[in-house]
N, C-alpha and C. Protein backbone atom coordinates (compact mmCIF):
# COMPACT_ATOMS: atom_id res chain seq x y z
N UNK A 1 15.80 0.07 10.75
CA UNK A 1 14.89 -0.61 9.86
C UNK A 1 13.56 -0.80 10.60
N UNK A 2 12.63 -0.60 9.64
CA UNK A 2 10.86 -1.00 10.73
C UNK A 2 10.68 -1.67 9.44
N UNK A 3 9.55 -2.45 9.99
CA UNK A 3 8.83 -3.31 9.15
C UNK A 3 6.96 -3.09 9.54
N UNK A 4 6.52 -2.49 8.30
CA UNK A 4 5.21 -2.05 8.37
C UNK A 4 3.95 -2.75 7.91
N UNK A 5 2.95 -3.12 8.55
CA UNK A 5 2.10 -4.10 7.78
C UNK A 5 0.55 -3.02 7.88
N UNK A 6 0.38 -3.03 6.53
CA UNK A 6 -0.83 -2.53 6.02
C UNK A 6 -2.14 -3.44 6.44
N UNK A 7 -3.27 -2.82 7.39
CA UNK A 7 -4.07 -3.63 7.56
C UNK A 7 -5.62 -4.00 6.18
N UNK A 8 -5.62 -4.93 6.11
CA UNK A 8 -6.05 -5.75 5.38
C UNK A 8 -6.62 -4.49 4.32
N UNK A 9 -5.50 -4.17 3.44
CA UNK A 9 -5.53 -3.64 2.39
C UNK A 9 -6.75 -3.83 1.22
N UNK A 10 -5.77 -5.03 1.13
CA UNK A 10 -6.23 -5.82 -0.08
C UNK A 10 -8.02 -5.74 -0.10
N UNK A 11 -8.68 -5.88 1.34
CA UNK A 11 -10.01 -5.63 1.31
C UNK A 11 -10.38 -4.24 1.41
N UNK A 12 -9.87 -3.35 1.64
CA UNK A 12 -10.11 -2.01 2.22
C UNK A 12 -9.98 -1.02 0.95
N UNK A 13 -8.80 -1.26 -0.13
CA UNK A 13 -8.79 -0.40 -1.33
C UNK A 13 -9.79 -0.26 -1.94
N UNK A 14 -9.42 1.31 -2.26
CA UNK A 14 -10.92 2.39 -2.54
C UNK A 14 -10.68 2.24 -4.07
N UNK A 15 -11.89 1.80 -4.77
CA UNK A 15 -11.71 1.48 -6.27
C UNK A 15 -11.70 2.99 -7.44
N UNK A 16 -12.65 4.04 -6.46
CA UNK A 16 -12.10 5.45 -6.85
C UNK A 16 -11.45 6.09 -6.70
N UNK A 17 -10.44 6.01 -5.94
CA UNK A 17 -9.08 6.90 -5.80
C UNK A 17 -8.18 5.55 -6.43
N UNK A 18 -8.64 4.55 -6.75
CA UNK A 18 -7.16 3.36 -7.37
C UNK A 18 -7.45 3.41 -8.61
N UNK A 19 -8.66 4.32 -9.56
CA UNK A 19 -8.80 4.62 -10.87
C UNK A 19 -8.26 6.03 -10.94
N UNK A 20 -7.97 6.76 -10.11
CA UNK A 20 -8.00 7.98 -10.44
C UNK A 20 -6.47 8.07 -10.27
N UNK A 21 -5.54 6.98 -9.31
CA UNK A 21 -3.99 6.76 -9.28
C UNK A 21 -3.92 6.20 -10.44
N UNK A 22 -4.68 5.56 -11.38
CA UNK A 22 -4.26 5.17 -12.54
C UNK A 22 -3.97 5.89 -13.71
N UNK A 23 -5.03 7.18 -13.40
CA UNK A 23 -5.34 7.87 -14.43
C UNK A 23 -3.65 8.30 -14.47
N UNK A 24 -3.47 8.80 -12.79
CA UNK A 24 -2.19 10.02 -12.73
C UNK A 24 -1.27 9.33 -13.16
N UNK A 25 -1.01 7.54 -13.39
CA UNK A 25 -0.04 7.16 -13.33
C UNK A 25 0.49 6.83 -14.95
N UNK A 26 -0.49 7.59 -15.75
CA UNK A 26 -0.57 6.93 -17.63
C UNK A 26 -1.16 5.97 -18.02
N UNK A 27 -1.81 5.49 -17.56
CA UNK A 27 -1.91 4.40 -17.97
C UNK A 27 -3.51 4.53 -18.39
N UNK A 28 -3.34 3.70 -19.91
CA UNK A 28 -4.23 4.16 -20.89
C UNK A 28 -5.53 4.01 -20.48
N UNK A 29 -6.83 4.87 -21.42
CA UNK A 29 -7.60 5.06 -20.67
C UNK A 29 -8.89 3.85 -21.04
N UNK A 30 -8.46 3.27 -21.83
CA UNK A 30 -9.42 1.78 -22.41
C UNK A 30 -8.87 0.85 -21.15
N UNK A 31 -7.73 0.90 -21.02
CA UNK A 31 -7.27 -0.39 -19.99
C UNK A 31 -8.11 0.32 -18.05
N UNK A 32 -7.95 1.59 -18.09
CA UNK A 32 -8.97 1.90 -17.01
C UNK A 32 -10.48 1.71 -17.37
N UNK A 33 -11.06 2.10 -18.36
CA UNK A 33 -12.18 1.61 -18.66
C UNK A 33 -12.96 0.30 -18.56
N UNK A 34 -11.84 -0.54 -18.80
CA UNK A 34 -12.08 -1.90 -18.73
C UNK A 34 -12.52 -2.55 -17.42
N UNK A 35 -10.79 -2.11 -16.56
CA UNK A 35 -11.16 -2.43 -15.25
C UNK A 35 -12.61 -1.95 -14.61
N UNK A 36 -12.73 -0.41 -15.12
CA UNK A 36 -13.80 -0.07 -13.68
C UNK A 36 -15.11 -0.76 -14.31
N UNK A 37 -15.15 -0.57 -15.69
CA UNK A 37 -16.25 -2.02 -16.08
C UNK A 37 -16.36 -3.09 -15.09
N UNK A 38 -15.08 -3.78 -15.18
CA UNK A 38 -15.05 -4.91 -14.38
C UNK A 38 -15.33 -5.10 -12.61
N UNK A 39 -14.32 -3.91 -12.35
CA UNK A 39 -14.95 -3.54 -10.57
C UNK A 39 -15.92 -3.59 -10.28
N UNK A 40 -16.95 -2.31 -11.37
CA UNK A 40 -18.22 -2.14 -11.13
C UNK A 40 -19.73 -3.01 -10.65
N UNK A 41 -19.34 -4.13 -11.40
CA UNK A 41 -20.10 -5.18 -11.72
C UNK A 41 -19.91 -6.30 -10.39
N UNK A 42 -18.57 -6.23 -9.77
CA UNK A 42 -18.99 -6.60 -9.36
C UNK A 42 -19.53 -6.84 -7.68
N UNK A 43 -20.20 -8.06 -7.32
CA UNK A 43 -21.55 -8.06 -6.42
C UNK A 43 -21.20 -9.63 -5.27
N UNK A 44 -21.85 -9.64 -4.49
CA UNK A 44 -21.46 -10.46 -3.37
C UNK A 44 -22.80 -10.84 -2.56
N UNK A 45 -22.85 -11.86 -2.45
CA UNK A 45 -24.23 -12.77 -1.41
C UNK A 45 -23.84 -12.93 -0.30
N UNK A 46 -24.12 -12.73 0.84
CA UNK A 46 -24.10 -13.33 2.25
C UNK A 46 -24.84 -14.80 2.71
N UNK A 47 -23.83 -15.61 3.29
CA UNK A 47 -24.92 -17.21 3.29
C UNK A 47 -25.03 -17.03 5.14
N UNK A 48 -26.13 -17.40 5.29
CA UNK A 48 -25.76 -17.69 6.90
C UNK A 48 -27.19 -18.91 6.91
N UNK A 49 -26.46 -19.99 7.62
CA UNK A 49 -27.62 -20.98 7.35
C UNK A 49 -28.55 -21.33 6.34
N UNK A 50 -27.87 -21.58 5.41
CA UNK A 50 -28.35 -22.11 4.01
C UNK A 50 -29.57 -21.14 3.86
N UNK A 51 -28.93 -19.45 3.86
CA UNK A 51 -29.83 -18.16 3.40
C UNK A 51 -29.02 -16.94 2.62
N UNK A 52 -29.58 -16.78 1.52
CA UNK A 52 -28.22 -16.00 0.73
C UNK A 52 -29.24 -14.70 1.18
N UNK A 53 -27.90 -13.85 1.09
CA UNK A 53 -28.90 -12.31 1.05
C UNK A 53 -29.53 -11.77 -0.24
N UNK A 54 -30.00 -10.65 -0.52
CA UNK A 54 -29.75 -10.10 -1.98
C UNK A 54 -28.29 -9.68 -1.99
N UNK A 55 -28.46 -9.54 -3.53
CA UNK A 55 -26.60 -9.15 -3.78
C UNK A 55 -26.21 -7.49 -3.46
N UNK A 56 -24.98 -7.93 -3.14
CA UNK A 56 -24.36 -6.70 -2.61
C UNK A 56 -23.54 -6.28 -3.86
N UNK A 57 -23.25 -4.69 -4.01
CA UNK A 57 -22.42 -4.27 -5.34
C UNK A 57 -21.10 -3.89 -4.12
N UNK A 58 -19.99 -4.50 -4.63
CA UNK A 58 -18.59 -4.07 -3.61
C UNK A 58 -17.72 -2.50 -4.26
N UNK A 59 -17.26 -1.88 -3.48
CA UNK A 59 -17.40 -0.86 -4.04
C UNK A 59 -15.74 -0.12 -3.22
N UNK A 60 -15.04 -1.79 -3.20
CA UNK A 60 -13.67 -1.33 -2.28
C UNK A 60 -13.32 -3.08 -2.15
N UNK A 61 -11.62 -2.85 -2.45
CA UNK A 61 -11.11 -4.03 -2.36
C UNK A 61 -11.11 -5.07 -3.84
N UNK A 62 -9.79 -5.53 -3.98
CA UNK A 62 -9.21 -6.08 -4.59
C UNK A 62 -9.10 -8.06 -4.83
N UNK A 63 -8.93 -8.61 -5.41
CA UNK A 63 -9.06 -10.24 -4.96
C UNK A 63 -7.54 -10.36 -4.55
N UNK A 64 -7.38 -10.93 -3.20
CA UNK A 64 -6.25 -11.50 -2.89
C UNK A 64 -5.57 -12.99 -3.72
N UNK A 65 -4.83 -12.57 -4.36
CA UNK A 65 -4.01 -14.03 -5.12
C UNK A 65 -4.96 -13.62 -6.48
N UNK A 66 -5.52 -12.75 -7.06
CA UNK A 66 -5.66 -12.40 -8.45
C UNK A 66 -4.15 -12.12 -9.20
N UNK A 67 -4.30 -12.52 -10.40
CA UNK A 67 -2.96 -11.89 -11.19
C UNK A 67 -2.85 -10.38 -11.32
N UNK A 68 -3.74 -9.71 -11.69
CA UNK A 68 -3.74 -8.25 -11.24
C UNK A 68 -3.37 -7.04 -9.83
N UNK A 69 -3.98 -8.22 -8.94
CA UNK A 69 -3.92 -7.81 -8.07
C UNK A 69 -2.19 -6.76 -7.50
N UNK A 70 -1.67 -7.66 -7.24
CA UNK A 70 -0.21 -7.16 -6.74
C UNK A 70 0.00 -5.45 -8.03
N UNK A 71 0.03 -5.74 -8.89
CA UNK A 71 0.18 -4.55 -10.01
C UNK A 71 -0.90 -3.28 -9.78
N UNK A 72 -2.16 -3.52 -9.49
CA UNK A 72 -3.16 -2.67 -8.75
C UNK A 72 -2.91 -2.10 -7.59
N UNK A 73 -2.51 -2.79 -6.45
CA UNK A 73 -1.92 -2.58 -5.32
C UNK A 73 -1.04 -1.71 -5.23
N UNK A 74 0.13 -1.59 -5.77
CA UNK A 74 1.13 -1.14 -6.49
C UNK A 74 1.36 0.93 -6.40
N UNK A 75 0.02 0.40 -8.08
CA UNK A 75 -0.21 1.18 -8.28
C UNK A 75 -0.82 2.27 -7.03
N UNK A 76 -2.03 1.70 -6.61
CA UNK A 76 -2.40 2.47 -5.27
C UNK A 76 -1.39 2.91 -4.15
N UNK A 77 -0.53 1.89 -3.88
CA UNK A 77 0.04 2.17 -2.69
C UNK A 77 1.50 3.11 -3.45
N UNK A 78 1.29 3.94 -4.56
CA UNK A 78 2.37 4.83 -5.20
C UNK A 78 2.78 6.16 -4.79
N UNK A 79 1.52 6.29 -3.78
CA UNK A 79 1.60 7.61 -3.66
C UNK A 79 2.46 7.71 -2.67
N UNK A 80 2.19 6.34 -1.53
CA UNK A 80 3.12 6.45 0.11
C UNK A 80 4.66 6.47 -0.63
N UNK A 81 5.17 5.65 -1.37
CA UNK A 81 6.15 5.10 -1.97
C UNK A 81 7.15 6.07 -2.43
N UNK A 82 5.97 7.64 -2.97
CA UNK A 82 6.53 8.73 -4.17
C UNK A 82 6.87 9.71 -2.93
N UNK A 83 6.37 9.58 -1.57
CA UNK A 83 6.00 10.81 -0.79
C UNK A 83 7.52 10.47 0.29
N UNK A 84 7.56 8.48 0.39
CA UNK A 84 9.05 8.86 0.86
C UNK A 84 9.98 9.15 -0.01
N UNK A 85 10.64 8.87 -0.93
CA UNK A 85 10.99 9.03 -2.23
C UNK A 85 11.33 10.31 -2.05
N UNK A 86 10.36 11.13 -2.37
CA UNK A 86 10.95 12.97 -2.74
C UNK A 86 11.10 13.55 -1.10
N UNK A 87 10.70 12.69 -0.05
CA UNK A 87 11.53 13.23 1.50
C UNK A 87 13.07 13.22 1.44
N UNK A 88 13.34 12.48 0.69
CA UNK A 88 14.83 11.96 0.29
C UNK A 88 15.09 11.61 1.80
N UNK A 89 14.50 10.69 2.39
CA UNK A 89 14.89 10.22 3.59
C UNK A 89 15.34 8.69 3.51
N UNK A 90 15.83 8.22 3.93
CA UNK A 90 16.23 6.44 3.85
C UNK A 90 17.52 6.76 3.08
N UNK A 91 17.81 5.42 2.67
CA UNK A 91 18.54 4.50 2.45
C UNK A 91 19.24 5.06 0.77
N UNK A 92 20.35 5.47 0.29
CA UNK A 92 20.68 5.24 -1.03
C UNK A 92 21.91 4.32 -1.58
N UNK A 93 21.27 3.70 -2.42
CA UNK A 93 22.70 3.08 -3.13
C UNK A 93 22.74 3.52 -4.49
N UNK A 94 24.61 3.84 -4.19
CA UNK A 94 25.06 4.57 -5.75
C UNK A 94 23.84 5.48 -6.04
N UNK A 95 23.11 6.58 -5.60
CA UNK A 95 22.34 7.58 -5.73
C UNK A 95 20.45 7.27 -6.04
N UNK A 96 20.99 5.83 -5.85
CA UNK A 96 19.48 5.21 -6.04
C UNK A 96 18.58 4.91 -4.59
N UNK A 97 17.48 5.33 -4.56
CA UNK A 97 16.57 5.62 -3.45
C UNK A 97 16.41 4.33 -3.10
N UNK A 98 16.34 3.72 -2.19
CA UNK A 98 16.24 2.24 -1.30
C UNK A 98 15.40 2.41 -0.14
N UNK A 99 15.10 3.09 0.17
CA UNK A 99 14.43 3.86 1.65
C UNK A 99 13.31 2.75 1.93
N UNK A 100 12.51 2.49 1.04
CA UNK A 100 12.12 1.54 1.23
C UNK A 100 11.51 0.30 0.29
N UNK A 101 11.11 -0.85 0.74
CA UNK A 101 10.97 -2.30 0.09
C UNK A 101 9.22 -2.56 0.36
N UNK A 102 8.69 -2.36 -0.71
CA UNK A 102 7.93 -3.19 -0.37
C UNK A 102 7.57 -3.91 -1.47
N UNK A 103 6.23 -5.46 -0.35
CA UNK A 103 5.78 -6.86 -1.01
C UNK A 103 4.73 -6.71 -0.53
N UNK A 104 3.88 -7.31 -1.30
CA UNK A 104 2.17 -6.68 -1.17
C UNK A 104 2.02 -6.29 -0.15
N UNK A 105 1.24 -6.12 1.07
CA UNK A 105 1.26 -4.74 2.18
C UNK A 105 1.94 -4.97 2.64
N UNK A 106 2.60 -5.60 3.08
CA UNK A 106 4.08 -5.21 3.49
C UNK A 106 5.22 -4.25 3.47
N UNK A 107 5.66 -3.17 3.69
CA UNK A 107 6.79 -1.99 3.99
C UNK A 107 7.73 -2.03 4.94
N UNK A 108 8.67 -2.35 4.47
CA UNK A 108 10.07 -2.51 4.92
C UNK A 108 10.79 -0.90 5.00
N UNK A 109 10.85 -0.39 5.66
CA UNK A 109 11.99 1.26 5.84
C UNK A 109 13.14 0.77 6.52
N UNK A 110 13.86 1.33 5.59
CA UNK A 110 15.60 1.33 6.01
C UNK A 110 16.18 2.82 6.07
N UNK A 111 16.51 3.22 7.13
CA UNK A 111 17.00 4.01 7.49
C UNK A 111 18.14 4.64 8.74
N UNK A 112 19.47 5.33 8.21
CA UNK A 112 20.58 5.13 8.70
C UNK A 112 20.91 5.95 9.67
N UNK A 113 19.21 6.66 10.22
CA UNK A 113 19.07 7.23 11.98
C UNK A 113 17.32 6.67 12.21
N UNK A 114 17.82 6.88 13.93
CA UNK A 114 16.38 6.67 14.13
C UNK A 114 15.34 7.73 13.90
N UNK A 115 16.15 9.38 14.14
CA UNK A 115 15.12 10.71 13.57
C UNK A 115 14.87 10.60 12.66
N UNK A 116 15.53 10.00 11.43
CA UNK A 116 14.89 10.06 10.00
C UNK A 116 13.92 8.84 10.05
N UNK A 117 14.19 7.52 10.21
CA UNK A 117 13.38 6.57 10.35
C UNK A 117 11.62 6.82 11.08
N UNK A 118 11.90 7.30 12.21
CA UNK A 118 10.23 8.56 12.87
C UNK A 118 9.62 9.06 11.85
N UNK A 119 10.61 9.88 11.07
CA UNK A 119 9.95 11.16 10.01
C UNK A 119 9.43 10.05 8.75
N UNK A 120 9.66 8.87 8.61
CA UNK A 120 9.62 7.50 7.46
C UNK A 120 8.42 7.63 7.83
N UNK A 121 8.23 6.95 9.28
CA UNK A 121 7.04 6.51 9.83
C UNK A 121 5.81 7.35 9.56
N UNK A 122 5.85 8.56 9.77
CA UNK A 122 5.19 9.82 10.48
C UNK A 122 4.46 9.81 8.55
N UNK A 123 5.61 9.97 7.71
CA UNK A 123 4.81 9.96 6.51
C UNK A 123 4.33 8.75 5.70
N UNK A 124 4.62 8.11 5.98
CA UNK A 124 3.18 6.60 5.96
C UNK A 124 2.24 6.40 6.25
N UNK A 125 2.24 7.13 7.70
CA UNK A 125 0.98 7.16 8.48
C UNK A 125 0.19 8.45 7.27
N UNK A 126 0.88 9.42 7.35
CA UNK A 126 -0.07 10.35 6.55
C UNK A 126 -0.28 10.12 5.13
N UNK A 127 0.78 9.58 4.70
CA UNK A 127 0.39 9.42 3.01
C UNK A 127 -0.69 8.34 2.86
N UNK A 128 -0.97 7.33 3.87
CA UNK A 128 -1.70 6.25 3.89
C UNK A 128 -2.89 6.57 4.25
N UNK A 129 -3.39 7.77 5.47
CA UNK A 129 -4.63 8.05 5.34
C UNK A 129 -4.85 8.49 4.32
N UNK A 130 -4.42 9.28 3.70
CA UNK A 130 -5.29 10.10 2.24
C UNK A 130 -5.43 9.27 1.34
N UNK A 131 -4.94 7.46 1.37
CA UNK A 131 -5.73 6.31 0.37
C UNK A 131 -6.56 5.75 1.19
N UNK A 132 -6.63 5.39 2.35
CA UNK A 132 -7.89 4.84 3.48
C UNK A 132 -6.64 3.65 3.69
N UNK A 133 -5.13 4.04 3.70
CA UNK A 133 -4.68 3.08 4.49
C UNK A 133 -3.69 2.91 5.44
N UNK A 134 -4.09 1.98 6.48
CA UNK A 134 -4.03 2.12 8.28
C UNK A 134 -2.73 0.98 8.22
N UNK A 135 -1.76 1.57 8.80
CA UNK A 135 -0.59 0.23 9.24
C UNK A 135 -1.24 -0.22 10.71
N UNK A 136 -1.01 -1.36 10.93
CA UNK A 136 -1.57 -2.14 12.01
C UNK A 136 -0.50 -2.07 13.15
N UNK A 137 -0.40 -1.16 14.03
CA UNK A 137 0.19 -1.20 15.23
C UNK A 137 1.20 -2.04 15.44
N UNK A 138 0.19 -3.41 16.06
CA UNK A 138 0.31 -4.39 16.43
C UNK A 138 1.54 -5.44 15.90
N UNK A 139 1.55 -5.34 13.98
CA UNK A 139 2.72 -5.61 13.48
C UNK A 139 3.73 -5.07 12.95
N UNK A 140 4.45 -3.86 13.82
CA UNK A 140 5.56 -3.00 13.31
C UNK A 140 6.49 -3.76 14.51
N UNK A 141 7.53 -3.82 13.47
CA UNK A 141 8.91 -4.32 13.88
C UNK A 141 9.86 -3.43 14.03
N UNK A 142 10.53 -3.00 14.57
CA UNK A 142 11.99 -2.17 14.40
C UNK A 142 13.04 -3.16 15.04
N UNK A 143 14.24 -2.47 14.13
CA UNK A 143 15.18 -3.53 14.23
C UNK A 143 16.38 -1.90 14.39
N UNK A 144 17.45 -2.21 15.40
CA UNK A 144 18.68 -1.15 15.40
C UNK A 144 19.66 -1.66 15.15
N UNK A 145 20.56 -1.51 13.95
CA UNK A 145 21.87 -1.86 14.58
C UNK A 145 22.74 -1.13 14.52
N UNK A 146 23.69 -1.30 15.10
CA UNK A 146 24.60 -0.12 15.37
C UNK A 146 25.74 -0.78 15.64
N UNK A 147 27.10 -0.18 15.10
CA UNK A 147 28.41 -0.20 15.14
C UNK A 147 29.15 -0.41 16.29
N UNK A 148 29.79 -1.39 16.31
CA UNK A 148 30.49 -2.01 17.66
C UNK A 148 31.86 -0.29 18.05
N UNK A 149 31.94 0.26 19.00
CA UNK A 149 32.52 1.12 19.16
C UNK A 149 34.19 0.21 19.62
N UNK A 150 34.90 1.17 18.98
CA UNK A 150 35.80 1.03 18.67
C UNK A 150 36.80 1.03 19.39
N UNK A 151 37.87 0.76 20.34
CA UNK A 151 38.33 1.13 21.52
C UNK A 151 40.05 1.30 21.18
């Protein structure tokens, strides 16, 4: 099992490749319209000593603790999700893919070697650059367990 943490996602998602995972994913094209309406617009001030900047148009990143949010996320992070998925690597129960769990950036891989668990890794790392997203070193966990041998 590893435990993978996406670095600060939530600010880093690219609002044109998370319309264009929408497009691939069906989802209708008034309800994308809407959103990138809504993305588009919007804009951000910098204060530093009671001095705002002019406004900034944001052009990446999501609101953390929005109701949308987690379902957007989702959606974006579908592709890492689809790419372990058809590796057919990890975890199955009763023929159902488990390989892995995830909760907003958060990625949990379960897997029942450590060579397949590497090859988990190896395609996260790559499915995640081609959305602009980086697991953070620093918080990967692996966990082994293994079967008391038998005597």
């Amino acid at each position: 099992m590893a435990a993978l943490d996406a670095t600060k996602v939530f600010d880093r998602l690219n609002h044109i490749k998370l319309f264009h995972r929408m497009c691939d994913a069906g989802i209708p094209v008034g309800i994308i319209k809407l959103l990138l309406n809504w993305y588009s617009k919007i804009t951000v001030f910098i204060k530093w000593n009671n001095c705002y900047s002019s406004p900034c148009s944001l052009k990446s990143g999501i609101r953390q603790g929005g109701v949308l949010s987690p379902l957007l996320f989702n959606i974006y992070i579908g592709s890492v999700i689809n790419s372990l998925e058809v590796s057919d690597l990890g975890c199955h129960i009763q023929g159902v893919y488990v390989g892995c769990l995830v909760y907003a950036d958060d990625i949990i891989l379960l897997s029942a070697s450590v060579g397949s668990l590497q090859k988990m890794l190896d395609i996260c790392y790559m499915s995640g650059t081609e959305i602009d997203i980086a697991f953070n070193a620093k918080n990967h966990h692996c966990l082994l367990l293994a079967r008391p041998i038998m005597l």
